[in-house]
PDB file of N, CA and C in Angstrom:
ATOM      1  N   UNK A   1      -3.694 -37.265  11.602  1.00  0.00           N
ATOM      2  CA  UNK A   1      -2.605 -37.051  10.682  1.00  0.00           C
ATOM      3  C   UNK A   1      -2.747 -38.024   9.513  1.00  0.00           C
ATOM      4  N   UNK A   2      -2.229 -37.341   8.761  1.00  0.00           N
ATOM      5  CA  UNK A   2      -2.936 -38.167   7.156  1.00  0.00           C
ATOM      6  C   UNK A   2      -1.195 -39.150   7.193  1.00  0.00           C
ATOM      7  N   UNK A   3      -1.341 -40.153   6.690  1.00  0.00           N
ATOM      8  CA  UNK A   3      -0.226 -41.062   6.038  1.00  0.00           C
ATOM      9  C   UNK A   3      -0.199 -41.583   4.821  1.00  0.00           C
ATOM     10  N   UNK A   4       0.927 -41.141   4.133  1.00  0.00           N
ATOM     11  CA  UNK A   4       1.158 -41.407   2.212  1.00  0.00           C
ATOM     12  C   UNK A   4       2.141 -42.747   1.852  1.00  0.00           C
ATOM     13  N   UNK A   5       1.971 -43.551   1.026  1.00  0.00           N
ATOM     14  CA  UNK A   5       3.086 -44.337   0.781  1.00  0.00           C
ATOM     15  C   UNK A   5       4.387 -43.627   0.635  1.00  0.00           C
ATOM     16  N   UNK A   6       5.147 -44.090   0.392  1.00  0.00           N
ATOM     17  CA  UNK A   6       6.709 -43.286   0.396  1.00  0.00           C
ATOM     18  C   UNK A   6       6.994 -42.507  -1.286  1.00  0.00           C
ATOM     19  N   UNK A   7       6.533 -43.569  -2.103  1.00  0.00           N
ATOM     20  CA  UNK A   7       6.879 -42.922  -3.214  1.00  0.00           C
ATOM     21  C   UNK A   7       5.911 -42.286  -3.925  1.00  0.00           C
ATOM     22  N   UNK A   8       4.670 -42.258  -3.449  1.00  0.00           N
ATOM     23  CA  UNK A   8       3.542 -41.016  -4.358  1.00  0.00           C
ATOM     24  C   UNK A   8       3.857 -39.945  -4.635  1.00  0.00           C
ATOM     25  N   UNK A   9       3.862 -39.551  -5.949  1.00  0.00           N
ATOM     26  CA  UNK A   9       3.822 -38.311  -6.392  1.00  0.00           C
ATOM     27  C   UNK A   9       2.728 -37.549  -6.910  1.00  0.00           C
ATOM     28  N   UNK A  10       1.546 -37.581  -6.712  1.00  0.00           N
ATOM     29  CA  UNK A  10       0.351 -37.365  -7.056  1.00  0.00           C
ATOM     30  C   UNK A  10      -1.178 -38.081  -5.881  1.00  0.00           C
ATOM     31  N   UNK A  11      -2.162 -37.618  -5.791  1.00  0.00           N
ATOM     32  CA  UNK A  11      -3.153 -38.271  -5.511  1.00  0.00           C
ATOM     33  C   UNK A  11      -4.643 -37.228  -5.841  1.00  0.00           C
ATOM     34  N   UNK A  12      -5.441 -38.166  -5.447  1.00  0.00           N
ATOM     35  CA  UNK A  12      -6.778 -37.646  -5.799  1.00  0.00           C
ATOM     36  C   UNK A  12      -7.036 -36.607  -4.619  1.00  0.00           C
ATOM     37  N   UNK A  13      -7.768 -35.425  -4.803  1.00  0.00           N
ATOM     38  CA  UNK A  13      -8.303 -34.757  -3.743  1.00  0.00           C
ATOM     39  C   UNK A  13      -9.690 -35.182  -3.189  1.00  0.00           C
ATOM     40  N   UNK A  14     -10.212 -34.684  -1.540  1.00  0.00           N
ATOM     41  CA  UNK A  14     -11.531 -34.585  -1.727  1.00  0.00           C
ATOM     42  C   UNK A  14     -12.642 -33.983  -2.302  1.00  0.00           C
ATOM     43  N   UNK A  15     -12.058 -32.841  -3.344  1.00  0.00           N
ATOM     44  CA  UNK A  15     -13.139 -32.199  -4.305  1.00  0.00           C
ATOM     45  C   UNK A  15     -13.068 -33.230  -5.994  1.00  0.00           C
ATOM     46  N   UNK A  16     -12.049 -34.122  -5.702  1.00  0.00           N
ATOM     47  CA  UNK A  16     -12.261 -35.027  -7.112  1.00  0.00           C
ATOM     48  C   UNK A  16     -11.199 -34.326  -7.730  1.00  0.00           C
ATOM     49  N   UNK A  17     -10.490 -33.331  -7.577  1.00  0.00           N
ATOM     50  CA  UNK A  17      -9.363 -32.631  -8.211  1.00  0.00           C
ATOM     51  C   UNK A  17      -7.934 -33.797  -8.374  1.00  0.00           C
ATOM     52  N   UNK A  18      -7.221 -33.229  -8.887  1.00  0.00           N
ATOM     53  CA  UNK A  18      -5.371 -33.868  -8.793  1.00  0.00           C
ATOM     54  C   UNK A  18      -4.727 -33.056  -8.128  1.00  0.00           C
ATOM     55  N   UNK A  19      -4.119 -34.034  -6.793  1.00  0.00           N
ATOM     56  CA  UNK A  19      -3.333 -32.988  -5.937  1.00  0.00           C
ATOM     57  C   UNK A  19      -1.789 -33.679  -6.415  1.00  0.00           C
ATOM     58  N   UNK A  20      -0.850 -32.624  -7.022  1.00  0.00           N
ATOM     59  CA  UNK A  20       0.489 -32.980  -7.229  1.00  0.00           C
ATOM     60  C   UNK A  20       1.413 -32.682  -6.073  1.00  0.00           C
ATOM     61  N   UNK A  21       2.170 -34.085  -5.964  1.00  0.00           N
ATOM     62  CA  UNK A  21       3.390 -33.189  -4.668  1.00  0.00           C
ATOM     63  C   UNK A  21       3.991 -32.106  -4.652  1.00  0.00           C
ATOM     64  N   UNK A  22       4.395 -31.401  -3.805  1.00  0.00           N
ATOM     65  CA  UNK A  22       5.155 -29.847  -3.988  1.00  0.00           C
ATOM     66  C   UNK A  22       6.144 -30.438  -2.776  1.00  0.00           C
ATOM     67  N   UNK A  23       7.139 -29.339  -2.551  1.00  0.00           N
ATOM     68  CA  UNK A  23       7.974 -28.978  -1.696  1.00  0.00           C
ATOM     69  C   UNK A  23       7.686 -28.439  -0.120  1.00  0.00           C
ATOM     70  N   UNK A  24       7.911 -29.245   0.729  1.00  0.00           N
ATOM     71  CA  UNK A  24       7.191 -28.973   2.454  1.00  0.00           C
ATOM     72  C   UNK A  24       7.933 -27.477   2.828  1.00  0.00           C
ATOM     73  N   UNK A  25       6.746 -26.640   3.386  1.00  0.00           N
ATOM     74  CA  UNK A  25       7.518 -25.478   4.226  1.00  0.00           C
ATOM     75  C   UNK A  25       8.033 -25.648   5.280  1.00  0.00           C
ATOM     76  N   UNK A  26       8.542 -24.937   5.638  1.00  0.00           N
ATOM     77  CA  UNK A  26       9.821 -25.021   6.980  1.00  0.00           C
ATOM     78  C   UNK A  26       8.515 -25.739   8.031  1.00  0.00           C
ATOM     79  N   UNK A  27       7.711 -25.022   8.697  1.00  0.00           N
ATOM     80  CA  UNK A  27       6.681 -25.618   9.350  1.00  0.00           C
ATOM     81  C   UNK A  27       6.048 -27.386   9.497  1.00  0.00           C
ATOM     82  N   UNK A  28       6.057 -27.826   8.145  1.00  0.00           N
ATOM     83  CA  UNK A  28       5.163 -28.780   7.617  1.00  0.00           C
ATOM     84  C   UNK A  28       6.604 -30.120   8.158  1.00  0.00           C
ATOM     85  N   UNK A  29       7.628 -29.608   7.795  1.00  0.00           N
ATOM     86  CA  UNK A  29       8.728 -30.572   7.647  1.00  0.00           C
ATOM     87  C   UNK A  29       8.989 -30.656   9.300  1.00  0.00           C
ATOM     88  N   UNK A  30       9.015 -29.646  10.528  1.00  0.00           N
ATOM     89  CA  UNK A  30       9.058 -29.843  11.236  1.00  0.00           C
ATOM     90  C   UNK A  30       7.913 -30.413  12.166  1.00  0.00           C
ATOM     91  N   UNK A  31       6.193 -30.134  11.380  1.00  0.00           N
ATOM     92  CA  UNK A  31       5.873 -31.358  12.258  1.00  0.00           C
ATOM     93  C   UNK A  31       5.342 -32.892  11.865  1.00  0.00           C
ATOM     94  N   UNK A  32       5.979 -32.771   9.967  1.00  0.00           N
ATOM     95  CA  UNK A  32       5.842 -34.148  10.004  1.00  0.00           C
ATOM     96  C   UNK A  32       7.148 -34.871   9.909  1.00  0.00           C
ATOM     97  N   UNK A  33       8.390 -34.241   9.837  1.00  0.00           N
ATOM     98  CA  UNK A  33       9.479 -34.923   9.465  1.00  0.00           C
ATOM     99  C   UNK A  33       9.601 -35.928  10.254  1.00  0.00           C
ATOM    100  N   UNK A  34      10.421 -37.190  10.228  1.00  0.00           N
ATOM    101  CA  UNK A  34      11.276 -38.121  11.738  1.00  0.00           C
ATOM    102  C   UNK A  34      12.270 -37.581  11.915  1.00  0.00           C
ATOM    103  N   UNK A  35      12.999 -36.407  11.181  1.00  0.00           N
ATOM    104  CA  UNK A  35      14.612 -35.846  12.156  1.00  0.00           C
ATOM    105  C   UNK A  35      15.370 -36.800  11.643  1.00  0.00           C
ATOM    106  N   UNK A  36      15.452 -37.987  10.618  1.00  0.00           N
ATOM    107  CA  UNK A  36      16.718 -38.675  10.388  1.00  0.00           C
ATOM    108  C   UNK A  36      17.520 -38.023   9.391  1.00  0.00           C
ATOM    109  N   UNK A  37      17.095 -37.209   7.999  1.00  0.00           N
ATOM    110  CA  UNK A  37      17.009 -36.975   7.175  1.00  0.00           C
ATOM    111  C   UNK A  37      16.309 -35.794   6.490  1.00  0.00           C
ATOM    112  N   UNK A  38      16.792 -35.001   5.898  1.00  0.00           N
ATOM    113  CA  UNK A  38      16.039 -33.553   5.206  1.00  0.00           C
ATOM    114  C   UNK A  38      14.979 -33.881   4.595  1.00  0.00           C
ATOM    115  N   UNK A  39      13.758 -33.890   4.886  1.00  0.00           N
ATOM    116  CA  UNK A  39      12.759 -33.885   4.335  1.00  0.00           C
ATOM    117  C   UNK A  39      12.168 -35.606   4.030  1.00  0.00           C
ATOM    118  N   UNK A  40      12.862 -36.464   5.098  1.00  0.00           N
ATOM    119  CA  UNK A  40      12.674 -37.950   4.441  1.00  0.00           C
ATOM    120  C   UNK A  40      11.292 -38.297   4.665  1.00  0.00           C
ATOM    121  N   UNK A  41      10.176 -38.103   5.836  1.00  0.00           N
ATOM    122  CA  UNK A  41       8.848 -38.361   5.891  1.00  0.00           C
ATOM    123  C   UNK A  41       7.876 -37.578   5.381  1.00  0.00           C
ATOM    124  N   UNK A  42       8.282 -36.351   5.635  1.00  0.00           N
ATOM    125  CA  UNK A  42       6.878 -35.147   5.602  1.00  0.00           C
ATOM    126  C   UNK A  42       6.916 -35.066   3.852  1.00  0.00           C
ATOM    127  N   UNK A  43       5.898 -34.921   3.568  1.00  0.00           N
ATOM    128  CA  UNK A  43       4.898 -35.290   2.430  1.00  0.00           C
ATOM    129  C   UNK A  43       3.812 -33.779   2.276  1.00  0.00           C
ATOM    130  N   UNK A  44       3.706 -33.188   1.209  1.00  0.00           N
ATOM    131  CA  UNK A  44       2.772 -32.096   1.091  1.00  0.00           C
ATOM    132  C   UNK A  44       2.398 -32.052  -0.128  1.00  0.00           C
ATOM    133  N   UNK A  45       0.962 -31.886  -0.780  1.00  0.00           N
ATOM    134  CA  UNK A  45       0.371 -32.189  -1.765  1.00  0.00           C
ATOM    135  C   UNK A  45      -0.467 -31.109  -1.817  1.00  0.00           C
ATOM    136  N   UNK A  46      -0.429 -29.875  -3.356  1.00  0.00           N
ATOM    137  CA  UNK A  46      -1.785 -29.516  -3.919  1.00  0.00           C
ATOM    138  C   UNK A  46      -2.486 -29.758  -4.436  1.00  0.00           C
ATOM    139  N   UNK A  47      -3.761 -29.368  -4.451  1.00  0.00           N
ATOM    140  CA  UNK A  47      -4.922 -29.896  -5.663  1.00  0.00           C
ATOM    141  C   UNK A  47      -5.005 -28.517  -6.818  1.00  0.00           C
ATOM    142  N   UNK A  48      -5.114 -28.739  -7.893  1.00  0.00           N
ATOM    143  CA  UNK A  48      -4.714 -28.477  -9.341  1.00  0.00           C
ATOM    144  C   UNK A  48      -5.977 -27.526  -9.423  1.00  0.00           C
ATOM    145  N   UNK A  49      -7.272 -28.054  -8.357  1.00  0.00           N
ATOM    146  CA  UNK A  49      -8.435 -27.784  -8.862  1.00  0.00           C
ATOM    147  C   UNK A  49      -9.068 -26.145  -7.523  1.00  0.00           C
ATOM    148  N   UNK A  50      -9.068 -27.027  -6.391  1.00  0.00           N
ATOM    149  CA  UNK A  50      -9.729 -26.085  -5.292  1.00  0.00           C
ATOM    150  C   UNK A  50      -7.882 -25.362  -4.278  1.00  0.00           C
ATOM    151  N   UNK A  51      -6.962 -25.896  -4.878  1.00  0.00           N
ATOM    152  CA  UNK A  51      -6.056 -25.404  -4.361  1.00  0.00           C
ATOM    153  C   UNK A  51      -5.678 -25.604  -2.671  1.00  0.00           C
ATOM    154  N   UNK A  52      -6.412 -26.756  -2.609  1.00  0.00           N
ATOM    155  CA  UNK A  52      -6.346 -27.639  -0.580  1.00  0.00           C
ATOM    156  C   UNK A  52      -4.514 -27.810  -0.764  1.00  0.00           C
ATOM    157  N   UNK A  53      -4.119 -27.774   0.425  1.00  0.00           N
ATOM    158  CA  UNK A  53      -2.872 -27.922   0.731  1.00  0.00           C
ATOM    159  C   UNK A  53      -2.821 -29.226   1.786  1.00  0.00           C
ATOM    160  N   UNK A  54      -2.421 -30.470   1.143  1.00  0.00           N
ATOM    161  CA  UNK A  54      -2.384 -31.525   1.695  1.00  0.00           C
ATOM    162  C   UNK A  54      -1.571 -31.671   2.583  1.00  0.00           C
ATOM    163  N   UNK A  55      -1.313 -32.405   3.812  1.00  0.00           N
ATOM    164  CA  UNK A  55       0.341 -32.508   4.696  1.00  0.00           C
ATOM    165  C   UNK A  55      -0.150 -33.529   5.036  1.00  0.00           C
ATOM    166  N   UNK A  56       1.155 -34.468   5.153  1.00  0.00           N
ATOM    167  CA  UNK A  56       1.369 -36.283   5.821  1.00  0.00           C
ATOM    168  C   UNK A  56       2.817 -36.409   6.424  1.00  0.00           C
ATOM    169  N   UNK A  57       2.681 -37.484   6.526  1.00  0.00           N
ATOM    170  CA  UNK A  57       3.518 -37.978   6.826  1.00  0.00           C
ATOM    171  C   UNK A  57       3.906 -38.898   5.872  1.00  0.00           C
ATOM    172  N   UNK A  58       5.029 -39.779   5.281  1.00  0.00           N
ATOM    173  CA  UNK A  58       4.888 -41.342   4.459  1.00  0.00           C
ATOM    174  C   UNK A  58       5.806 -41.976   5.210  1.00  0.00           C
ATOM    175  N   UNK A  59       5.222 -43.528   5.343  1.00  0.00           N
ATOM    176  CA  UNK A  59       5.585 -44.228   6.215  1.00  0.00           C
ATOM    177  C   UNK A  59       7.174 -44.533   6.443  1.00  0.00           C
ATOM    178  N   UNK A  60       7.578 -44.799   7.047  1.00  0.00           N
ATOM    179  CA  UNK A  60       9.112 -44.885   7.601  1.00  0.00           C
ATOM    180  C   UNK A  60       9.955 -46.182   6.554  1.00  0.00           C
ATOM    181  N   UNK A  61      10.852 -45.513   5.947  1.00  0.00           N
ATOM    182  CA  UNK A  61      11.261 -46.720   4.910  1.00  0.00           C
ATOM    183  C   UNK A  61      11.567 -48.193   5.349  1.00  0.00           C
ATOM    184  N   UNK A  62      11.727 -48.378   6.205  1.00  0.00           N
ATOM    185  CA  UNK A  62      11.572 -49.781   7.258  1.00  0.00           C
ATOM    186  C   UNK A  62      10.685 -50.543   7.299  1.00  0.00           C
ATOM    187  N   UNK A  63       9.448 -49.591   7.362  1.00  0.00           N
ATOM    188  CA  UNK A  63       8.110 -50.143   7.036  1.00  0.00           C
ATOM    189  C   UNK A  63       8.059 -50.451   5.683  1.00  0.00           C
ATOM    190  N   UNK A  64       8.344 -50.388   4.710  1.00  0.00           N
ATOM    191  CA  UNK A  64       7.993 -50.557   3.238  1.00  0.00           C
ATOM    192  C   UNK A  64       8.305 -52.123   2.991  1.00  0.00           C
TER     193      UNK A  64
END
């Protein structure tokens, strides 16, 4: 499972592309969310270029 800082809104892909954050599907949120909060961990990112669909987790705001 991939892990994102909390506040990224962007990152590099592995084709060298820009993957921008998007909005988690129902799926993605249920298996990366923690359940405290709507959408507070799970993290999902496209690339601009080859179109990869990224999913994480970002670390637990406690941790920060």
């Amino acid at each position: 499972m991939r892990r994102f800082e909390r506040e990224v809104g962007a990152m590099e892909c592995d084709c060298g592309g820009y993957a921008e954050r998007v909005d988690c599907t129902k799926e993605e949120i249920k298996e990366y969310n923690c359940g405290r909060n709507y959408v507070c961990c799970a993290r999902t990112f496209v690339c601009k270029i080859c179109g990869e669909r990224i999913s994480g987790k970002a670390e637990a705001p406690e941790m920060e």
